[in-house]
PDB file of N, CA and C in Angstrom:
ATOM      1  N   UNK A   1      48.458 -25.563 115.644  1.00  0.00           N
ATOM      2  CA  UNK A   1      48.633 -26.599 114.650  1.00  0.00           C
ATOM      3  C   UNK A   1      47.400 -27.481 114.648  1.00  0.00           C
ATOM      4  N   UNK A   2      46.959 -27.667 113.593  1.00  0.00           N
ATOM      5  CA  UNK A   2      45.786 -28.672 113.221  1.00  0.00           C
ATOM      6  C   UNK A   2      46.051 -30.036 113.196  1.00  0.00           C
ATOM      7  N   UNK A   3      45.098 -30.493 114.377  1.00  0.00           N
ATOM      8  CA  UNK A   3      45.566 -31.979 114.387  1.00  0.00           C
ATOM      9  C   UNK A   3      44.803 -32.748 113.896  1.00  0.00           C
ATOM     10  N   UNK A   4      43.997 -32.314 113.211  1.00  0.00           N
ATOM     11  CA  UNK A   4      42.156 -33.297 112.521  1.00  0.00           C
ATOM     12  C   UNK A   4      43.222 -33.738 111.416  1.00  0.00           C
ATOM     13  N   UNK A   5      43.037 -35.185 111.031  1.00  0.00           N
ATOM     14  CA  UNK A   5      43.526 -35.424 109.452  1.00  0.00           C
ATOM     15  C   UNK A   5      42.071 -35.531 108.142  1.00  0.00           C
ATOM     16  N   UNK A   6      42.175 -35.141 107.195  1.00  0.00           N
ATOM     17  CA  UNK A   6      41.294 -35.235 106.255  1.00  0.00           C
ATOM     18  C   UNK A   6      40.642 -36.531 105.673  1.00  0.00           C
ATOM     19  N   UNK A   7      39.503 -36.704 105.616  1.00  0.00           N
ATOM     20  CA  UNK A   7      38.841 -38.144 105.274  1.00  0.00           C
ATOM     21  C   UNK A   7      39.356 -38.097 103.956  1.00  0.00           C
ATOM     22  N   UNK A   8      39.711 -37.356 103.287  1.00  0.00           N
ATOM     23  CA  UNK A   8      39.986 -37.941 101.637  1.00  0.00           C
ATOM     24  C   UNK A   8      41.224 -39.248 101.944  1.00  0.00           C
ATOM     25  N   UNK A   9      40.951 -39.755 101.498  1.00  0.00           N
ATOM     26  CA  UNK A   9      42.442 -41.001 100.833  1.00  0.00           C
ATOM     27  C   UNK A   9      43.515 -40.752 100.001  1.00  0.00           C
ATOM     28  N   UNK A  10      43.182 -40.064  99.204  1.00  0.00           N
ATOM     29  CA  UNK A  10      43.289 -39.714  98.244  1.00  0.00           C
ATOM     30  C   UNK A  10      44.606 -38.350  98.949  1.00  0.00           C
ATOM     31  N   UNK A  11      44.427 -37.757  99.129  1.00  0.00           N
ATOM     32  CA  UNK A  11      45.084 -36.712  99.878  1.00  0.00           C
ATOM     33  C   UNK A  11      45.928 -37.326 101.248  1.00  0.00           C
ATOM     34  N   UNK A  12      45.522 -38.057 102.010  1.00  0.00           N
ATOM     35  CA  UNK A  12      46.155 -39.031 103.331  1.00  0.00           C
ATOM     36  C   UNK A  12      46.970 -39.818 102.803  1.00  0.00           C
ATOM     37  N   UNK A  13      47.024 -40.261 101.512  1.00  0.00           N
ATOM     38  CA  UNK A  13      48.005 -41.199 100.341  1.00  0.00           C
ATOM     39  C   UNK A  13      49.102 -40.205 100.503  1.00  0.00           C
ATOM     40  N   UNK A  14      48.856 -39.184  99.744  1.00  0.00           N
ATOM     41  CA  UNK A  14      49.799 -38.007  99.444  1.00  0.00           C
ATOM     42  C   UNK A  14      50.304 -37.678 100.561  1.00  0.00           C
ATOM     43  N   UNK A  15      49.805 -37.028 101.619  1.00  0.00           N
ATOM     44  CA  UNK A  15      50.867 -37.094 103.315  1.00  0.00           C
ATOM     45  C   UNK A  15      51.438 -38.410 103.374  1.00  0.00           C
ATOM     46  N   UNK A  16      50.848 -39.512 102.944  1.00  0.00           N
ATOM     47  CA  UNK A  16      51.891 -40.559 103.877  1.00  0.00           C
ATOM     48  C   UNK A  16      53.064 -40.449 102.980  1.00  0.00           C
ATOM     49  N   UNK A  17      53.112 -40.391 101.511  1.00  0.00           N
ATOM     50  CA  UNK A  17      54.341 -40.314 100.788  1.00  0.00           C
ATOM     51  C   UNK A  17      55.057 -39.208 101.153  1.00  0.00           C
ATOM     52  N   UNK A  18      54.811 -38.183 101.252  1.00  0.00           N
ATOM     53  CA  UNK A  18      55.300 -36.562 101.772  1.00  0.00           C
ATOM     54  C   UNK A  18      56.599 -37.263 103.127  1.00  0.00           C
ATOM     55  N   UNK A  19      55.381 -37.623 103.688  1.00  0.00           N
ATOM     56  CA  UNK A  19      56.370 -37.924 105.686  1.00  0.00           C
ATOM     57  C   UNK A  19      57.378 -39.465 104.771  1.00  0.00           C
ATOM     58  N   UNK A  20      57.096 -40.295 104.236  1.00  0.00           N
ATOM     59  CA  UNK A  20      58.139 -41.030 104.021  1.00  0.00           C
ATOM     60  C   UNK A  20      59.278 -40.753 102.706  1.00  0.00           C
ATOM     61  N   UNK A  21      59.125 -39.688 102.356  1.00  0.00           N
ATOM     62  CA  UNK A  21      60.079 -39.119 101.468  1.00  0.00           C
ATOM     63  C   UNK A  21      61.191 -38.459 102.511  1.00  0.00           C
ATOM     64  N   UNK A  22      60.252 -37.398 103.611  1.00  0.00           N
ATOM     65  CA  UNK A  22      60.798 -36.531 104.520  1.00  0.00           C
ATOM     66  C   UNK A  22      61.853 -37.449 105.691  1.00  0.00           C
ATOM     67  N   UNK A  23      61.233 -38.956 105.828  1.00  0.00           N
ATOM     68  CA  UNK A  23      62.041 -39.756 106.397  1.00  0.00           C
ATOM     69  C   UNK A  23      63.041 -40.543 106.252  1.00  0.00           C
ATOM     70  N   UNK A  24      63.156 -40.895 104.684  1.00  0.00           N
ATOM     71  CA  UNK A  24      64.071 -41.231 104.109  1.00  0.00           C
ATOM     72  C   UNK A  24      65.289 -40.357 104.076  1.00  0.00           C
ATOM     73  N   UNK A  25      64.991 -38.811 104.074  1.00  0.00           N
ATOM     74  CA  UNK A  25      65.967 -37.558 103.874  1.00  0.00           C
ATOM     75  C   UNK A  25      66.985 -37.648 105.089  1.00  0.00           C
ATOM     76  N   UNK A  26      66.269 -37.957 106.242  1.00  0.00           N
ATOM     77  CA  UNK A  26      66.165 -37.645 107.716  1.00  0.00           C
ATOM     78  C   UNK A  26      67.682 -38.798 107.725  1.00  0.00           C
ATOM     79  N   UNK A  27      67.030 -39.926 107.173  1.00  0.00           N
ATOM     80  CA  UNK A  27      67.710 -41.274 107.119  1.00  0.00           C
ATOM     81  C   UNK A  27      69.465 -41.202 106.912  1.00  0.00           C
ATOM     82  N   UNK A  28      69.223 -40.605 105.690  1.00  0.00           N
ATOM     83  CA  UNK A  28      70.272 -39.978 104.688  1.00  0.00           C
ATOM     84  C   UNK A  28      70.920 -38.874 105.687  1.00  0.00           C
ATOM     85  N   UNK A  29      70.828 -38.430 106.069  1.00  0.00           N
ATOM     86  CA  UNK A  29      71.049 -37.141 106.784  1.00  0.00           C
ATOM     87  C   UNK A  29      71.686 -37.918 107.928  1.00  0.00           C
ATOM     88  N   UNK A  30      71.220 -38.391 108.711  1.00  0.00           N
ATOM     89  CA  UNK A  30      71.851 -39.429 110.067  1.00  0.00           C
ATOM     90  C   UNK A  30      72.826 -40.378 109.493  1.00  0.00           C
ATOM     91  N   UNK A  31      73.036 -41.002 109.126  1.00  0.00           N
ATOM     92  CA  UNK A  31      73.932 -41.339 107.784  1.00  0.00           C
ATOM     93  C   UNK A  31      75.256 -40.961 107.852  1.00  0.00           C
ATOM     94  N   UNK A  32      75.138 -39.873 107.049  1.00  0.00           N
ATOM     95  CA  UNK A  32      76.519 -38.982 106.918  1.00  0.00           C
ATOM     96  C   UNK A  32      76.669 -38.469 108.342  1.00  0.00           C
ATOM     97  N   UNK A  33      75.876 -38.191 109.607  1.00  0.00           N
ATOM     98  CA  UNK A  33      76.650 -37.849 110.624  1.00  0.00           C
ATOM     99  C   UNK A  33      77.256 -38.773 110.861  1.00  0.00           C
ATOM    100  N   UNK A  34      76.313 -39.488 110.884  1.00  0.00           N
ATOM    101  CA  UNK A  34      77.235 -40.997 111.999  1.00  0.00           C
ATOM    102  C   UNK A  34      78.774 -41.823 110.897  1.00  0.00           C
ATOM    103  N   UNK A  35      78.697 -41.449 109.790  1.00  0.00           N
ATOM    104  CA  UNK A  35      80.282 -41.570 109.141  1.00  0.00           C
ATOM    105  C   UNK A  35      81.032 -40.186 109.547  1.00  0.00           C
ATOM    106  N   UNK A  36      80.148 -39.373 109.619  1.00  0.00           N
ATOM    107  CA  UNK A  36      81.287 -38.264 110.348  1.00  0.00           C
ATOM    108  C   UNK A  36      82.229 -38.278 111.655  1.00  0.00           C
ATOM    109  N   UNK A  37      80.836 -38.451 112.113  1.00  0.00           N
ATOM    110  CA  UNK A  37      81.518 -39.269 113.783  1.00  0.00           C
ATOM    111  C   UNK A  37      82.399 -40.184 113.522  1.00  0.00           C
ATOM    112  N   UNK A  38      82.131 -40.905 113.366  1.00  0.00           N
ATOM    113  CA  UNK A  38      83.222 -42.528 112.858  1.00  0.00           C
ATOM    114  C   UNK A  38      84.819 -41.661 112.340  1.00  0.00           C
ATOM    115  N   UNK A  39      84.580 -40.918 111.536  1.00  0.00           N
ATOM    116  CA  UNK A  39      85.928 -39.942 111.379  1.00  0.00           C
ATOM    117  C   UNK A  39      86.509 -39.134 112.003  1.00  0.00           C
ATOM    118  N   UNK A  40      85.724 -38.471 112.773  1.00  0.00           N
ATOM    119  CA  UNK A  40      86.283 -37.657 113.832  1.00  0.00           C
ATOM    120  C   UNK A  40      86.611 -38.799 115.209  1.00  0.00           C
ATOM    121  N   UNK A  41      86.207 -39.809 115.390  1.00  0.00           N
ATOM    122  CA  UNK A  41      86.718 -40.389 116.631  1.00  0.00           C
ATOM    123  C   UNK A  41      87.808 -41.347 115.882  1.00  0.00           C
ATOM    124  N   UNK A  42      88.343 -41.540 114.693  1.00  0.00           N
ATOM    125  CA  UNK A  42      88.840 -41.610 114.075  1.00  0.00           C
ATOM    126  C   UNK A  42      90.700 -40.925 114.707  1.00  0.00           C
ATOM    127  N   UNK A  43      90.230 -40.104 114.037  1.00  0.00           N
ATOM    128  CA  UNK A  43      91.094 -38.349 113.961  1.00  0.00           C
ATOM    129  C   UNK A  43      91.595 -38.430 116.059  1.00  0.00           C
ATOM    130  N   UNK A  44      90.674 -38.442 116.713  1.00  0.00           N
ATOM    131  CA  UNK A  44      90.678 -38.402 117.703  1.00  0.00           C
ATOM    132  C   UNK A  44      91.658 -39.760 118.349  1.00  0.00           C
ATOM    133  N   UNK A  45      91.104 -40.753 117.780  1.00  0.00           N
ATOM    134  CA  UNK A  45      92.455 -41.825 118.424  1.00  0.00           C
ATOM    135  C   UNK A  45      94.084 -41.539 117.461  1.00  0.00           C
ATOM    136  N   UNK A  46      94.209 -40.955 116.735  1.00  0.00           N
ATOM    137  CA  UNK A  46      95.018 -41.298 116.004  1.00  0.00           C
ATOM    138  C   UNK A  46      96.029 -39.665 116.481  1.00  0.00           C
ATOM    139  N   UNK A  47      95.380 -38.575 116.797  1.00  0.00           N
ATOM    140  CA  UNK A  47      96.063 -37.943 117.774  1.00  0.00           C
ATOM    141  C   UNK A  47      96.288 -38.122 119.242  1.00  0.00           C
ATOM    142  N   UNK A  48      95.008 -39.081 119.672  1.00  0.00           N
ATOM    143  CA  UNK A  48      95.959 -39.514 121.340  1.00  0.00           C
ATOM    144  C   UNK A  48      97.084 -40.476 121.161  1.00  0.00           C
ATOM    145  N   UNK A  49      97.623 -41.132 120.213  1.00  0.00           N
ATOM    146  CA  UNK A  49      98.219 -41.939 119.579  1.00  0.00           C
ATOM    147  C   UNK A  49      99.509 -40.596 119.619  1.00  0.00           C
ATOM    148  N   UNK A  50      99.255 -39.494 118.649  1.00  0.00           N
ATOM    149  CA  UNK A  50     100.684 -38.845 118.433  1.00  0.00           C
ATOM    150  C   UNK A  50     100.859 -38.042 119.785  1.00  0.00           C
ATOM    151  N   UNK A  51     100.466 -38.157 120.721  1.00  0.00           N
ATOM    152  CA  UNK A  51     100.275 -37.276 121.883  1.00  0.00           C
ATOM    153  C   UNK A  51     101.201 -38.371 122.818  1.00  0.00           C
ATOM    154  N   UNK A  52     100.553 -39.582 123.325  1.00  0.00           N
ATOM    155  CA  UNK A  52     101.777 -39.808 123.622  1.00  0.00           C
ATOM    156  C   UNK A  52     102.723 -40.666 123.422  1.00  0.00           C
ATOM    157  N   UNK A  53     103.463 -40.607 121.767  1.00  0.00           N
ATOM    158  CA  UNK A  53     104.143 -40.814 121.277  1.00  0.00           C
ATOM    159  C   UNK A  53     105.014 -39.983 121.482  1.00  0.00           C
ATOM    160  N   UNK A  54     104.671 -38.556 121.593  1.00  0.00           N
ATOM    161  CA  UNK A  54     105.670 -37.359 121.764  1.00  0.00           C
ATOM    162  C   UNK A  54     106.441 -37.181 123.161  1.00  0.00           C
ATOM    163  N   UNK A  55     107.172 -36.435 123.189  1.00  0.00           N
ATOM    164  CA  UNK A  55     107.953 -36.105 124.294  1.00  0.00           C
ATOM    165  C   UNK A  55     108.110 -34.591 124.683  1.00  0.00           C
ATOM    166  N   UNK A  56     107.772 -33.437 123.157  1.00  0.00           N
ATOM    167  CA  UNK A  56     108.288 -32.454 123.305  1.00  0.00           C
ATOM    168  C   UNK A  56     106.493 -32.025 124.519  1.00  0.00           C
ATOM    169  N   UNK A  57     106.879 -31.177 125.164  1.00  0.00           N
ATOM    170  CA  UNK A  57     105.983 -30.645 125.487  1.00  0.00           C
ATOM    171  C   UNK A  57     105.166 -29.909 124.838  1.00  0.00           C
ATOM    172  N   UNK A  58     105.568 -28.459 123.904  1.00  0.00           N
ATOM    173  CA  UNK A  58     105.044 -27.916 123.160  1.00  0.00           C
ATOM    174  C   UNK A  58     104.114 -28.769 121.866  1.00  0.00           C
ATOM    175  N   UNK A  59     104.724 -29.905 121.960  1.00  0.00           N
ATOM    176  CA  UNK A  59     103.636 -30.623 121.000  1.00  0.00           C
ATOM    177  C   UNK A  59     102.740 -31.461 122.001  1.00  0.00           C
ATOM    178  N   UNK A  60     102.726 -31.446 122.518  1.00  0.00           N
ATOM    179  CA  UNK A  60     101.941 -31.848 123.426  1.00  0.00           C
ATOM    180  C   UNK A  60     100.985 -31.236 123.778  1.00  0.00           C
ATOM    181  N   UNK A  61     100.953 -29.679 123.948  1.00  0.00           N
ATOM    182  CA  UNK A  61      99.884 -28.824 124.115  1.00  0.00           C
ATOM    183  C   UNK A  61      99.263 -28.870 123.007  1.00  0.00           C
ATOM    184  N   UNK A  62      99.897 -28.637 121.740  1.00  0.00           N
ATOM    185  CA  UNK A  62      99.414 -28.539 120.170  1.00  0.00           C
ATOM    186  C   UNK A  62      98.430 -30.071 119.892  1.00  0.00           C
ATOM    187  N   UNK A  63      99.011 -30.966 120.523  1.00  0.00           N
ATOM    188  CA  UNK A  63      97.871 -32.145 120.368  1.00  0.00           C
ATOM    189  C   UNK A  63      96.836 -32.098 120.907  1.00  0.00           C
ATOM    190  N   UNK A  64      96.956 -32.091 122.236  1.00  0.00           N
ATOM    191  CA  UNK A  64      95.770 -31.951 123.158  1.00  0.00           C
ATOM    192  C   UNK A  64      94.631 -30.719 122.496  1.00  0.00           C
ATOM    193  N   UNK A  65      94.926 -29.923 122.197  1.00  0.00           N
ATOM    194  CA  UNK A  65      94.173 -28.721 121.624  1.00  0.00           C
ATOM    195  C   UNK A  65      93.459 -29.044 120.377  1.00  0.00           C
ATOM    196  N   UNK A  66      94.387 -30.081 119.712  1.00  0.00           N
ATOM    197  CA  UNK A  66      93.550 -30.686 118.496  1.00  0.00           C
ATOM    198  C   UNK A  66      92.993 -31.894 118.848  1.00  0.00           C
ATOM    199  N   UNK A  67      92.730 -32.212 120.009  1.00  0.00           N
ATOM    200  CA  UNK A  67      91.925 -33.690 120.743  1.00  0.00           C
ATOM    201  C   UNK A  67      90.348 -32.808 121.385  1.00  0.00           C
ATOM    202  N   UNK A  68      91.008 -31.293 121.858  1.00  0.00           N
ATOM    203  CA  UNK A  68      89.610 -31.100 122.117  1.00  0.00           C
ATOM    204  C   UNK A  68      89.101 -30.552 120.783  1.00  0.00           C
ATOM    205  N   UNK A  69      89.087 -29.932 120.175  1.00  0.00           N
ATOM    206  CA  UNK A  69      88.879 -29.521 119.147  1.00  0.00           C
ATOM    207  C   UNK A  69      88.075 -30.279 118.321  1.00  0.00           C
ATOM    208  N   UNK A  70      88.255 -31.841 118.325  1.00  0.00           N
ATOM    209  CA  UNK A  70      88.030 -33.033 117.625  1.00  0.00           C
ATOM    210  C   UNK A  70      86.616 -33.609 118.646  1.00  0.00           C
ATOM    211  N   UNK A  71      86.988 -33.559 119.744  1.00  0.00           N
ATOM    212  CA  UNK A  71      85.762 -33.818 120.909  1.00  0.00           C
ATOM    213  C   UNK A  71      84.652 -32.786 120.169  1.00  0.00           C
ATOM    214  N   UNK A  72      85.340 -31.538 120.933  1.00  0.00           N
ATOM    215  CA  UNK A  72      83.930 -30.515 120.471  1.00  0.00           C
ATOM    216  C   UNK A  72      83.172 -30.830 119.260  1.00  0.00           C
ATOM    217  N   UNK A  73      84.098 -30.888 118.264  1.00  0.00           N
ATOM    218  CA  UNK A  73      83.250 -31.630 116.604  1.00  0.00           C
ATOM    219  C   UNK A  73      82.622 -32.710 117.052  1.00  0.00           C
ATOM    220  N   UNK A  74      83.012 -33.705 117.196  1.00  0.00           N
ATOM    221  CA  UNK A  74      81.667 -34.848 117.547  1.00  0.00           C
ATOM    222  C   UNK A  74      80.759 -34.436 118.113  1.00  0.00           C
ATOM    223  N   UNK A  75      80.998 -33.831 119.253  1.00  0.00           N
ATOM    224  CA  UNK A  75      79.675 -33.731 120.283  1.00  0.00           C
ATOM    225  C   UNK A  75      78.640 -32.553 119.334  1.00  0.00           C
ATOM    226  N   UNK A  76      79.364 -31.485 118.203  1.00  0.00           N
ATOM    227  CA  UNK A  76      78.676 -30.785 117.853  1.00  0.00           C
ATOM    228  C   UNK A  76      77.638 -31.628 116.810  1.00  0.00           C
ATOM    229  N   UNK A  77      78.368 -32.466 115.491  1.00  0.00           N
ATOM    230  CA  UNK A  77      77.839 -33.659 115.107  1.00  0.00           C
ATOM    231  C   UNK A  77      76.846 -34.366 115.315  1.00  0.00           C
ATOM    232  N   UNK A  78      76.688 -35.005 117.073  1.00  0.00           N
ATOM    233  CA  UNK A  78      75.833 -35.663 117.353  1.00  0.00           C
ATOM    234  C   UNK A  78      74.780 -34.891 117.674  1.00  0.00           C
ATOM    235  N   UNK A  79      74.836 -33.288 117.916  1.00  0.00           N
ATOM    236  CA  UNK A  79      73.475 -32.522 118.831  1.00  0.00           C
ATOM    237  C   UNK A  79      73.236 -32.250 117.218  1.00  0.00           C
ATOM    238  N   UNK A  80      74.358 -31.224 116.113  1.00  0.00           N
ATOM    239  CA  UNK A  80      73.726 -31.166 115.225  1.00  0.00           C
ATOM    240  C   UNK A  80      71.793 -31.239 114.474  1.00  0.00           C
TER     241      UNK A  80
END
């Protein structure tokens, strides 16, 4: 990779708009994870909530399974 930048201005204008278009995207993009997250930990209290609210056991496994399930999504989210 070429690390010399070009004396034109004229062209170094044009990269700097390029990288702050590309950063704005980036922006936008982090954005919607982090409302994703916010929903999935969301989702996540609101089934430890029906988890132990419950009594049956079998729903109990069925929650927990959708608590990790909900973990794994965030954590995938945040590495995303």
């Amino acid at each position: 990779m070429n690390n010399e930048l070009p004396d034109d201005i004229e062209l170094l204008k044009a990269m700097l708009r390029k990288q702050q278009s590309r950063l704005r995207q980036y922006a936008c993009q982090v954005a919607g994870y982090e409302q994703e997250i916010e929903r999935l930990k969301a989702q996540l209290d609101r089934l430890r909530r029906m988890l132990f609210g419950q009594s049956s056991e079998k729903k109990r496994h069925k929650l927990e399974n959708q608590i990790r399930q909900a973990e794994n999504d965030c954590r995938n989210w945040k590495t995303g």
